[in-house]
N, C-alpha and C. Protein backbone atom coordinates (compact mmCIF):
# COMPACT_ATOMS: atom_id res chain seq x y z
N UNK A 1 168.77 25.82 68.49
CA UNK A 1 168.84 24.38 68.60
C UNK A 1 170.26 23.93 68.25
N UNK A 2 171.08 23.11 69.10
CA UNK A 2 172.55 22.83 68.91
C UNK A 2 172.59 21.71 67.86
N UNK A 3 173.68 22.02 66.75
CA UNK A 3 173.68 20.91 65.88
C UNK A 3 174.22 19.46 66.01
N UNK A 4 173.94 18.83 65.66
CA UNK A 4 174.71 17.58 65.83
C UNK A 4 175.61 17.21 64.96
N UNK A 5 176.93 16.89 65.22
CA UNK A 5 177.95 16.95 64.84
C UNK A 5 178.26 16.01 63.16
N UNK A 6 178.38 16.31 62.21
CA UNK A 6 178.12 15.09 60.63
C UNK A 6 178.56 13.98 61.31
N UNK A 7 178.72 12.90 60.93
CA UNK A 7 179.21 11.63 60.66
C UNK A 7 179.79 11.54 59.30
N UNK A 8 181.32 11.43 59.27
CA UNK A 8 182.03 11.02 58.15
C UNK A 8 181.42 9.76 57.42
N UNK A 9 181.35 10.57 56.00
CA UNK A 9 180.79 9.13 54.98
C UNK A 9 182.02 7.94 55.14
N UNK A 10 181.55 6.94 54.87
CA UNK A 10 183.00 6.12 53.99
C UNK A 10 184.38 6.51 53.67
N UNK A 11 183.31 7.59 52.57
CA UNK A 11 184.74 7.54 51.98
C UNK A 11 185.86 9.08 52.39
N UNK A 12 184.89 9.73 53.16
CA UNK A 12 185.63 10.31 53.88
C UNK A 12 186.91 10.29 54.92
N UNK A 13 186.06 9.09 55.36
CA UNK A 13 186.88 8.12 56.60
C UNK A 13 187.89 7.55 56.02
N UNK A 14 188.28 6.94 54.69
CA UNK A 14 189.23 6.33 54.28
C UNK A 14 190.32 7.46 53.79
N UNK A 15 189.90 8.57 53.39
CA UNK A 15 190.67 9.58 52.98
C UNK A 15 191.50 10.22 54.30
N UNK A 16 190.86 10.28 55.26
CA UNK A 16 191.65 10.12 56.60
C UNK A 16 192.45 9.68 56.98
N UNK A 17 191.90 8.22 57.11
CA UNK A 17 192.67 7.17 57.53
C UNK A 17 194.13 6.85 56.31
N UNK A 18 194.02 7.00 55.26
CA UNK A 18 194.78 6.92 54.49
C UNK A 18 196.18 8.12 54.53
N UNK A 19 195.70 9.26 54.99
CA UNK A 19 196.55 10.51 55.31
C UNK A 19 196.83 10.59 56.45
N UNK A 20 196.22 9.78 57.49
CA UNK A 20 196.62 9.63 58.74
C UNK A 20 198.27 8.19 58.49
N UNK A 21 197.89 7.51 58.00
CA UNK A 21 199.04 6.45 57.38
C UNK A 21 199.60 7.21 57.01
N UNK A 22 199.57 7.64 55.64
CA UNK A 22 200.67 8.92 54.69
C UNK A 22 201.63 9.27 55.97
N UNK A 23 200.69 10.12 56.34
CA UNK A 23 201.94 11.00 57.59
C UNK A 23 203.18 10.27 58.39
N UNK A 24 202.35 9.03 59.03
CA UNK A 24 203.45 8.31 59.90
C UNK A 24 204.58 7.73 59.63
N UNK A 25 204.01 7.04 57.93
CA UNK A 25 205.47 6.35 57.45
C UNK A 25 206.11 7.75 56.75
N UNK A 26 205.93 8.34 56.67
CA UNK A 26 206.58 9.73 56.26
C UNK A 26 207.25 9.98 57.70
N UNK A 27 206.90 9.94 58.44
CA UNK A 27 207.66 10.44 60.01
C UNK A 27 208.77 9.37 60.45
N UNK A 28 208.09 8.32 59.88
CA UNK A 28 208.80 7.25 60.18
C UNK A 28 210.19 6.60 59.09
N UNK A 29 210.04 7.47 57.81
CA UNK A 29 211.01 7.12 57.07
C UNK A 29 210.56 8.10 56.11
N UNK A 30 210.77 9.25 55.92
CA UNK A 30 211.14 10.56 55.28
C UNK A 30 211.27 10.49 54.13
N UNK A 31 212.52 9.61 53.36
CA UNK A 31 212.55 9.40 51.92
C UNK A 31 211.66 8.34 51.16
N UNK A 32 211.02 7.78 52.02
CA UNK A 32 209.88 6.60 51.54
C UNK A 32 209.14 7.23 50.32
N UNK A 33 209.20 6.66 49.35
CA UNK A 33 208.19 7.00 48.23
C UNK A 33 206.95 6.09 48.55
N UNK A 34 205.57 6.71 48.70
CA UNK A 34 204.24 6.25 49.06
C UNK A 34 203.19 6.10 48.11
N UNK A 35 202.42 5.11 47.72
CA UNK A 35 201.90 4.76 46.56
C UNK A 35 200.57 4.38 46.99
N UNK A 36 199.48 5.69 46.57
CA UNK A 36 198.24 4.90 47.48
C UNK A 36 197.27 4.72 45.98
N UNK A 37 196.27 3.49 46.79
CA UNK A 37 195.35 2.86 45.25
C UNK A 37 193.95 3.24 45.98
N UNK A 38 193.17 3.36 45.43
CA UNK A 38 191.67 3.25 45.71
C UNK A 38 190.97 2.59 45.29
N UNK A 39 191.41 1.34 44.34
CA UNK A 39 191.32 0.52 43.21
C UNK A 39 190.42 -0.58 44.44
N UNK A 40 189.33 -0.91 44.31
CA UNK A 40 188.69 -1.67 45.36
C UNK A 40 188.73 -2.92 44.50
N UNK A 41 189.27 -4.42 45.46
CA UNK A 41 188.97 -5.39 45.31
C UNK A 41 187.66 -6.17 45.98
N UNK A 42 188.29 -7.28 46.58
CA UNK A 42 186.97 -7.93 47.00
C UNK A 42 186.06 -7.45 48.40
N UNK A 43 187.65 -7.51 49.14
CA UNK A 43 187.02 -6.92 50.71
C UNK A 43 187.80 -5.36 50.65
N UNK A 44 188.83 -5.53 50.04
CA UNK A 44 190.07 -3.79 50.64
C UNK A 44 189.25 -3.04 50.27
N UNK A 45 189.59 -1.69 50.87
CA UNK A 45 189.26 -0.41 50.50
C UNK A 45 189.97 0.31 49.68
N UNK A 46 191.21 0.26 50.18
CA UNK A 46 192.49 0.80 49.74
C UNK A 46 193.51 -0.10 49.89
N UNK A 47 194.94 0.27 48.91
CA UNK A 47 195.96 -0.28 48.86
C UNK A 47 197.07 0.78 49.16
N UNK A 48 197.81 0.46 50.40
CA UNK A 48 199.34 1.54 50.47
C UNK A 48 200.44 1.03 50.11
N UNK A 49 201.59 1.50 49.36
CA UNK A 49 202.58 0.70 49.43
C UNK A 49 203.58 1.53 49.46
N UNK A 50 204.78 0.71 50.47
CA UNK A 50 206.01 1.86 50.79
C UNK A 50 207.11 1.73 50.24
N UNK A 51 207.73 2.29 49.24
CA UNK A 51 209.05 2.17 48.68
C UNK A 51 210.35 2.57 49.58
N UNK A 52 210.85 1.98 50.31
CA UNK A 52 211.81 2.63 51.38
C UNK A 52 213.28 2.88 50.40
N UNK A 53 213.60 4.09 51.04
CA UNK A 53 215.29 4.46 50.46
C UNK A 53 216.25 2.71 50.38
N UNK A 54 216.89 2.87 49.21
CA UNK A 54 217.87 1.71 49.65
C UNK A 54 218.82 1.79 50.84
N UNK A 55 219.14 2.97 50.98
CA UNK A 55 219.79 3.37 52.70
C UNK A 55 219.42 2.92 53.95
N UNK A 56 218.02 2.51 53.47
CA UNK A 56 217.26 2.02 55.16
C UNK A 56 217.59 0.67 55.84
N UNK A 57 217.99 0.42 57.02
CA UNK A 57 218.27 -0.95 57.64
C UNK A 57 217.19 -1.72 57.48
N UNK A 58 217.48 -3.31 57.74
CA UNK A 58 216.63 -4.32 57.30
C UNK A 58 215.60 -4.21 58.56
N UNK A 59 216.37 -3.61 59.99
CA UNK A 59 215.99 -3.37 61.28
C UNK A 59 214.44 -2.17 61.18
N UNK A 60 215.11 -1.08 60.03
CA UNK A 60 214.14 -0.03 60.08
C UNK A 60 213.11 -0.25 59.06
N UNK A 61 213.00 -1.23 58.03
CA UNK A 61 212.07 -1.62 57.20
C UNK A 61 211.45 -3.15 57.94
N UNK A 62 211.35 -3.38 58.86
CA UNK A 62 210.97 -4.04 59.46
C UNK A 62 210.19 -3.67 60.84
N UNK A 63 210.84 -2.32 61.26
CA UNK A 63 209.70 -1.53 62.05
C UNK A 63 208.67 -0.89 61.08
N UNK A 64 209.06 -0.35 60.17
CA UNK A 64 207.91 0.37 59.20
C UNK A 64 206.83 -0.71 58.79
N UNK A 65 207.16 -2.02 58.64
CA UNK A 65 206.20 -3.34 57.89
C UNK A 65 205.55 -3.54 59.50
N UNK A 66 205.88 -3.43 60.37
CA UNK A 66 205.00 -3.83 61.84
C UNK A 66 204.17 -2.76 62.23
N UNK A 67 204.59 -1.59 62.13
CA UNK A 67 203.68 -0.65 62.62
C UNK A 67 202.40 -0.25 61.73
N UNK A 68 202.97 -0.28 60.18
CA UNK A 68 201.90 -0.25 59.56
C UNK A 68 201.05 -1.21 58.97
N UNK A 69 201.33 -2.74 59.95
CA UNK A 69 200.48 -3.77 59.37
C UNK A 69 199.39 -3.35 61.13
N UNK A 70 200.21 -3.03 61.87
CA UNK A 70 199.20 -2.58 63.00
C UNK A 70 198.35 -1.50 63.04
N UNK A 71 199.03 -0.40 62.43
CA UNK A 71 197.85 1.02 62.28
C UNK A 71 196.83 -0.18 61.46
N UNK A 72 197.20 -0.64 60.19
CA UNK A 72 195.91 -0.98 59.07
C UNK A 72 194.80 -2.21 59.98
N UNK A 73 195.65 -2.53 60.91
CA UNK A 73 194.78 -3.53 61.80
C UNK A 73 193.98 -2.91 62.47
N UNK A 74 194.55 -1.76 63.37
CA UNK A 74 192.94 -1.02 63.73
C UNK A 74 192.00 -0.46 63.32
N UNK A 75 192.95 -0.12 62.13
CA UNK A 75 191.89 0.91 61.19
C UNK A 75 190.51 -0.03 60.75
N UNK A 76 191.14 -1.13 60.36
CA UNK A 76 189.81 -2.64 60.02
C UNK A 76 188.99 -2.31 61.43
N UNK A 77 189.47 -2.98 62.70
CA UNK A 77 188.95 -3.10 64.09
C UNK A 77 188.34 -1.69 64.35
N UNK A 78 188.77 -0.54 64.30
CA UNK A 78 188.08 0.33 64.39
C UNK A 78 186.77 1.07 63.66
N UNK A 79 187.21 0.86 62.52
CA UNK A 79 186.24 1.34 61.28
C UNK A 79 185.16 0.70 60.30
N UNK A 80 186.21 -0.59 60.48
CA UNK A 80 185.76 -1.92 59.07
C UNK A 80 186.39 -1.39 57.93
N UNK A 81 186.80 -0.40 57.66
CA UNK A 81 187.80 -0.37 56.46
C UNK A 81 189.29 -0.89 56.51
N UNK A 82 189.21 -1.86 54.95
CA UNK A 82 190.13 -2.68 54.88
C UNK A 82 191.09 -2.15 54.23
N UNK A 83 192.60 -1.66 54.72
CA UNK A 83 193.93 -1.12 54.05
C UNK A 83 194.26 -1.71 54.10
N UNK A 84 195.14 -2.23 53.06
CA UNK A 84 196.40 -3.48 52.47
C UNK A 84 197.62 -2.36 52.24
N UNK A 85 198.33 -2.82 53.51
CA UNK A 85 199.93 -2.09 53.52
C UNK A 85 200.90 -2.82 53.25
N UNK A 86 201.93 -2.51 52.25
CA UNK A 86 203.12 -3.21 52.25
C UNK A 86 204.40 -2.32 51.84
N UNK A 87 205.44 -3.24 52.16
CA UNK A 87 206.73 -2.15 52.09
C UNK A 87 207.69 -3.16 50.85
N UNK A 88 207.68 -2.62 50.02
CA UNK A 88 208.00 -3.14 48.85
C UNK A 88 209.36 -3.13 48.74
N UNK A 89 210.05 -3.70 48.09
CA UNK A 89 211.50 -3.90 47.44
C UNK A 89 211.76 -2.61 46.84
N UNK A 90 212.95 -1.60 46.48
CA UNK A 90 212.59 0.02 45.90
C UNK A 90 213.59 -0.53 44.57
């Protein structure tokens, strides 16, 4: 009898989705120090936050704040889990 494939719990899915983020702003800015919370508020799931090198253009911390306010937008639209991304002052 062929099995049927699990379904990721929750919180599986956020541990994903959270290392799926990890990776990109890591690809996307290498020296970024990355700060993740699991600390649940009212609606979030998680909290990311990106410390960018002081070296980085205002140009390239401004692609990193768009792409990852868009990954965390699908991740909501796709999943319903709520990530709060931000790219902080270092």
């Amino acid at each position: 009898m062929p099995r049927t494939p699990k379904t990721p719990s929750r919180e599986e899915l956020l541990e994903t989705k959270i290392s799926e983020l990890s990776a990109l702003i890591k690809e996307l800015s290498p020296q970024a120090r990355v700060e993740i919370s699991f600390e649940r508020g009212e609606d979030e799931d998680a909290h990311i936050h990106v410390h960018p090198p002081l070296s980085i253009s205002a140009e390239e911390v401004a692609r990193l704040e768009v792409t990852m306010g868009e990954v965390c937008n699908d991740v909501l639209l796709e999943t319903g889990l709520f990530i709060i991304g931000a790219v902080c002052d270092s």
